[in-house]
N, C-alpha and C. Protein backbone atom coordinates (compact mmCIF):
# COMPACT_ATOMS: atom_id res chain seq x y z
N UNK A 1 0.84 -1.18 0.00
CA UNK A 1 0.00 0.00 0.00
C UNK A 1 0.88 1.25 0.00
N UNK A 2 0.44 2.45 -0.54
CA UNK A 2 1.00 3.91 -0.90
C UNK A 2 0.88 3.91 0.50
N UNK A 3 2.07 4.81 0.93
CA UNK A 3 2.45 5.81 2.14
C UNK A 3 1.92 7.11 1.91
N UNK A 4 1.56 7.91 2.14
CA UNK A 4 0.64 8.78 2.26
C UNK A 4 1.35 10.13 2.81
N UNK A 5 2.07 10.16 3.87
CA UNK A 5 2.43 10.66 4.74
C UNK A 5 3.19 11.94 4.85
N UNK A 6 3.90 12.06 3.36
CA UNK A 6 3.89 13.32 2.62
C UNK A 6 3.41 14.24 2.08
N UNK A 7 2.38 14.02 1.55
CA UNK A 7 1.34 14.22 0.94
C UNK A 7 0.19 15.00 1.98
N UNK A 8 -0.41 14.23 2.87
CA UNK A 8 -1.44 14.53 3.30
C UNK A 8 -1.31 14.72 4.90
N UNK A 9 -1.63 15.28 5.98
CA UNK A 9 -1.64 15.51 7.26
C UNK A 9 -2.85 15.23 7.59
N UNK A 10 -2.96 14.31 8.71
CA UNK A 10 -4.16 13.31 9.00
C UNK A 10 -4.36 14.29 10.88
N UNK A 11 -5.33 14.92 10.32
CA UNK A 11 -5.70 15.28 11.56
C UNK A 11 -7.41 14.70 12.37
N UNK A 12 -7.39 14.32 13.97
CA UNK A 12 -8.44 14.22 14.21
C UNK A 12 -9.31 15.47 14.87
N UNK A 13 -10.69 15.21 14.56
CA UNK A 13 -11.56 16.21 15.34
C UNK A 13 -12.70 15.33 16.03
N UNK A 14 -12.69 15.56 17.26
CA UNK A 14 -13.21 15.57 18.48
C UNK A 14 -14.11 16.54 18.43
N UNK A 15 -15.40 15.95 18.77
CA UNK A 15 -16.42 16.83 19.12
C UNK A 15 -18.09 16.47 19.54
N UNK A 16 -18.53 17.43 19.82
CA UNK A 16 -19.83 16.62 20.66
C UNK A 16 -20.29 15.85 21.44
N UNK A 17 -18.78 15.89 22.73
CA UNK A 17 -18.56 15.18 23.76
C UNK A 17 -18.03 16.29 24.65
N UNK A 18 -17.48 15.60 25.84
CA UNK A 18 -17.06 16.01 26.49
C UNK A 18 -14.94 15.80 26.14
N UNK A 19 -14.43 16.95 26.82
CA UNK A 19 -13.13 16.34 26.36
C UNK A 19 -12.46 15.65 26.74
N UNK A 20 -12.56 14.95 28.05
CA UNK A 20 -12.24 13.89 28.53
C UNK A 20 -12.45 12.66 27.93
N UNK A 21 -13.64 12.66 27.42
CA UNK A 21 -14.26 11.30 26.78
C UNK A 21 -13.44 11.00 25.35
N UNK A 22 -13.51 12.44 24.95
CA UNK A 22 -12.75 12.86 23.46
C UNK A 22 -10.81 11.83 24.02
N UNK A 23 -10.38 12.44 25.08
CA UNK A 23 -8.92 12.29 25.32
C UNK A 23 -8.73 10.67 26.01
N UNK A 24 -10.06 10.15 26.34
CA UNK A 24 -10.16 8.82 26.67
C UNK A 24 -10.45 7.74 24.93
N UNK A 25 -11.04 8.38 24.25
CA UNK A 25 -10.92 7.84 23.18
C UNK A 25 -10.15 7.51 22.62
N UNK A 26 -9.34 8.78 21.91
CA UNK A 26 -7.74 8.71 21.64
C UNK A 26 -6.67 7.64 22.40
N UNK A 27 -6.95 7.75 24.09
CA UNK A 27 -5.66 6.86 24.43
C UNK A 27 -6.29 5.67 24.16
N UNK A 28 -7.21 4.61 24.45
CA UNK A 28 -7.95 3.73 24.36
C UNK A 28 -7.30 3.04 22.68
N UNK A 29 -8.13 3.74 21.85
CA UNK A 29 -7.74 3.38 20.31
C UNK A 29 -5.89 3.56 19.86
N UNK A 30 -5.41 3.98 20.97
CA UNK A 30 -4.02 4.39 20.87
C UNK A 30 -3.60 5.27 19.26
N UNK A 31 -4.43 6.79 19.63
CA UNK A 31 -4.58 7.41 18.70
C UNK A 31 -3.20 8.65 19.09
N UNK A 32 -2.38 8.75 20.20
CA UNK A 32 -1.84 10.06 20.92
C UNK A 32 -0.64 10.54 19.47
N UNK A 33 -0.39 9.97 18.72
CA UNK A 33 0.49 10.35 17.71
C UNK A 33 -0.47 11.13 16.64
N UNK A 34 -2.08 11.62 17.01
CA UNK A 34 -2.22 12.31 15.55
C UNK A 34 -2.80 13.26 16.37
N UNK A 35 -2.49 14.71 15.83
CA UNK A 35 -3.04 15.90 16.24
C UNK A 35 -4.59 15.54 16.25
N UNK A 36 -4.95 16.11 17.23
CA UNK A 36 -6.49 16.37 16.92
C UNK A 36 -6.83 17.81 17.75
N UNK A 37 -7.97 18.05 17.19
CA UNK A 37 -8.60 19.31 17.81
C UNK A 37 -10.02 18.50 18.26
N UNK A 38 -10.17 19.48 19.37
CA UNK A 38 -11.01 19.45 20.28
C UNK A 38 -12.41 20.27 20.30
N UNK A 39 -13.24 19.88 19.94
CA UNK A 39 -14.42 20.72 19.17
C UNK A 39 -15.89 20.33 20.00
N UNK A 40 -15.42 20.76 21.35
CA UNK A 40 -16.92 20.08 22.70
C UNK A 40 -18.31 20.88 21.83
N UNK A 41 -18.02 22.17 21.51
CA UNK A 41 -19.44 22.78 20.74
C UNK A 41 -20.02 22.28 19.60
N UNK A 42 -19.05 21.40 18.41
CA UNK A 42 -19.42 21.29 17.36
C UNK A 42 -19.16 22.30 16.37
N UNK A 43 -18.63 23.37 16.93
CA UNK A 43 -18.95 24.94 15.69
C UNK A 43 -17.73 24.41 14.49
N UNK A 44 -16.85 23.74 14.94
CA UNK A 44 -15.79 23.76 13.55
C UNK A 44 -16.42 22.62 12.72
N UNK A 45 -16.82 21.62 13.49
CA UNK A 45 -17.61 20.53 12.79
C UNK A 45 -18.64 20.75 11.52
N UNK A 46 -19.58 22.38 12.24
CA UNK A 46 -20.54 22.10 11.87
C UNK A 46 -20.48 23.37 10.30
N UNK A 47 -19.04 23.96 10.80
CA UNK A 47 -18.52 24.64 9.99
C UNK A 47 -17.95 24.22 8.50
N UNK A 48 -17.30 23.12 8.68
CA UNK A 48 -16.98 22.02 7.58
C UNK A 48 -18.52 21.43 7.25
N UNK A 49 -19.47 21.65 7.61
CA UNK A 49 -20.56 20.85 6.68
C UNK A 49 -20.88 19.33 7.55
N UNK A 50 -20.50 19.14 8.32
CA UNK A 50 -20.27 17.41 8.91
C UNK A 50 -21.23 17.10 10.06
N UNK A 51 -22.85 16.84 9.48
CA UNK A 51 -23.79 16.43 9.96
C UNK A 51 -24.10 15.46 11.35
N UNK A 52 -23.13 14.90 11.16
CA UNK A 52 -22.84 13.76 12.41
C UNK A 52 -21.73 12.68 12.41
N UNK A 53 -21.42 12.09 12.81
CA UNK A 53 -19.96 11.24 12.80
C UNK A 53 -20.87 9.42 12.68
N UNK A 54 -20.10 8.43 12.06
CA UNK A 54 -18.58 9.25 11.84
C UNK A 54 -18.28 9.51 10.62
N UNK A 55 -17.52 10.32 9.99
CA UNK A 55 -17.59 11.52 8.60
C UNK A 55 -16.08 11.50 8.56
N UNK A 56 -15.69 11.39 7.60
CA UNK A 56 -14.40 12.18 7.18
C UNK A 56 -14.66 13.09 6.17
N UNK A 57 -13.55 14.08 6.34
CA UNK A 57 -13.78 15.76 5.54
C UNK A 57 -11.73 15.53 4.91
N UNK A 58 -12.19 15.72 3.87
CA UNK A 58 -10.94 15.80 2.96
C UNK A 58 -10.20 17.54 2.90
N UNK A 59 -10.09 17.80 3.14
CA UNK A 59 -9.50 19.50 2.85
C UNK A 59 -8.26 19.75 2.15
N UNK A 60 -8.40 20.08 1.01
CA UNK A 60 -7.59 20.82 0.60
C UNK A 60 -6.54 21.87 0.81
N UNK A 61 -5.98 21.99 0.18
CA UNK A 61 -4.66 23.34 0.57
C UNK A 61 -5.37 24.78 0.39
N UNK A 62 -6.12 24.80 -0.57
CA UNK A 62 -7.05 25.72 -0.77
C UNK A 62 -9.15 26.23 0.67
N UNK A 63 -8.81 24.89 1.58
CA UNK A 63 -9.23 25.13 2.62
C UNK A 63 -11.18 24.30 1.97
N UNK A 64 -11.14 24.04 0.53
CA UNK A 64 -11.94 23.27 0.25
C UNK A 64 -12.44 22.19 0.77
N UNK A 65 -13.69 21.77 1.22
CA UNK A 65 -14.07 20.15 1.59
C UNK A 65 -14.65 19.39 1.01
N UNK A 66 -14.09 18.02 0.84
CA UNK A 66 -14.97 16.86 0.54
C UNK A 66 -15.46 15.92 1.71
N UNK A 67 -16.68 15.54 1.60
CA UNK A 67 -17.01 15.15 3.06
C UNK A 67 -17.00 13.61 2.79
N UNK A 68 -17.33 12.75 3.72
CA UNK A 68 -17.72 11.28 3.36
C UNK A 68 -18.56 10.81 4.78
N UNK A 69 -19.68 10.78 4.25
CA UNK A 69 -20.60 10.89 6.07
C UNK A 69 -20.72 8.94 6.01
N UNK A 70 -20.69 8.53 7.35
CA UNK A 70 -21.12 7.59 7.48
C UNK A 70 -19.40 6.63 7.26
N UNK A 71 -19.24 5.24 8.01
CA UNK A 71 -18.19 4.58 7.51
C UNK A 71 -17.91 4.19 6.76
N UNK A 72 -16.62 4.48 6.35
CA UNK A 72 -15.68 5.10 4.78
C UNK A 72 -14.94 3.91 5.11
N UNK A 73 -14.57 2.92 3.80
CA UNK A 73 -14.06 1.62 3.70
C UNK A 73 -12.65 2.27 3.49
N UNK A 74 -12.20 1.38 3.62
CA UNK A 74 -10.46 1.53 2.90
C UNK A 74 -10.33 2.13 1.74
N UNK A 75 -10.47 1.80 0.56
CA UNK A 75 -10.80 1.30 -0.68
C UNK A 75 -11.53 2.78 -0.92
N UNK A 76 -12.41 3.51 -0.37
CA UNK A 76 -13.05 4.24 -1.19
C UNK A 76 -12.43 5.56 -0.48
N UNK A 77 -11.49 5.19 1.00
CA UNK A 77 -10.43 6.40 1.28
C UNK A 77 -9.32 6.97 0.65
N UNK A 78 -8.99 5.79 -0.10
CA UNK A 78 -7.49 5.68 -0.51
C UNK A 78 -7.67 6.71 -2.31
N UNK A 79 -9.11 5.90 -2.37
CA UNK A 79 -9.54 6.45 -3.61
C UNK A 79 -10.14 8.26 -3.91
N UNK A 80 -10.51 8.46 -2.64
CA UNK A 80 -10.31 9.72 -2.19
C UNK A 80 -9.39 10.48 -1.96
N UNK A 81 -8.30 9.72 -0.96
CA UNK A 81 -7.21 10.73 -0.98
C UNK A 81 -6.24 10.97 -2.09
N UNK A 82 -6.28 9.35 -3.24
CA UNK A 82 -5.75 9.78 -4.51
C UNK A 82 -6.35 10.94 -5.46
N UNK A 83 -7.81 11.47 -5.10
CA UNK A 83 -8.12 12.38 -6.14
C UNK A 83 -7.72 13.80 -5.38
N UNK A 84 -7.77 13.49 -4.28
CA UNK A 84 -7.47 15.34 -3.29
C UNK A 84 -6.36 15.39 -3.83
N UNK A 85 -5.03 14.38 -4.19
CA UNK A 85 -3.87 14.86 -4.28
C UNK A 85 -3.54 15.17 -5.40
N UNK A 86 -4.25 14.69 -6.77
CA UNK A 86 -3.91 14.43 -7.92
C UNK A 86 -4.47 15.99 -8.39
N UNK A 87 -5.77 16.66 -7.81
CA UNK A 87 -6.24 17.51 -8.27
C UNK A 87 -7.58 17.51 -8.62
């Protein structure tokens, strides 16, 4: 599989919890190596367009989003992040 890791910065967002629950999640799934932001109100969430979780939002360099609501297979991520990068 493509490494990615140049290319793209994998950030998480947390939100519509509490932040404890948010920072119990992360260690649990042993997530502490990816930035995430912390979003207890929802306003950046709801700012990107992202109805409810769980969603991934593609963003561009240009600050553009592609959303993907609901669970996103491998296969149709990879196929996503090949078109964010390609253009």
């Amino acid at each position: 599989m493509r490494d990615y890791r140049e290319e793209i910065q994998v950030v998480g967002l947390g939100s519509v919890d509490t932040s404890g629950h948010i920072e119990d999640f992360i260690s649990y799934h042993g997530l502490s190596d990816v930035p995430t932001v912390i979003d207890v109100d929802g306003d950046l969430r709801a700012s990107i367009g992202i109805p409810g979780h769980p969603a991934w939002a593609l963003i561009d360099e240009d600050g553009a989003a592609r959303l993907a609501l609901g669970t996103v297979y491998r296969p149709t991520l990879i196929r996503a992040i090949e078109e964010l990068i390609s253009g």
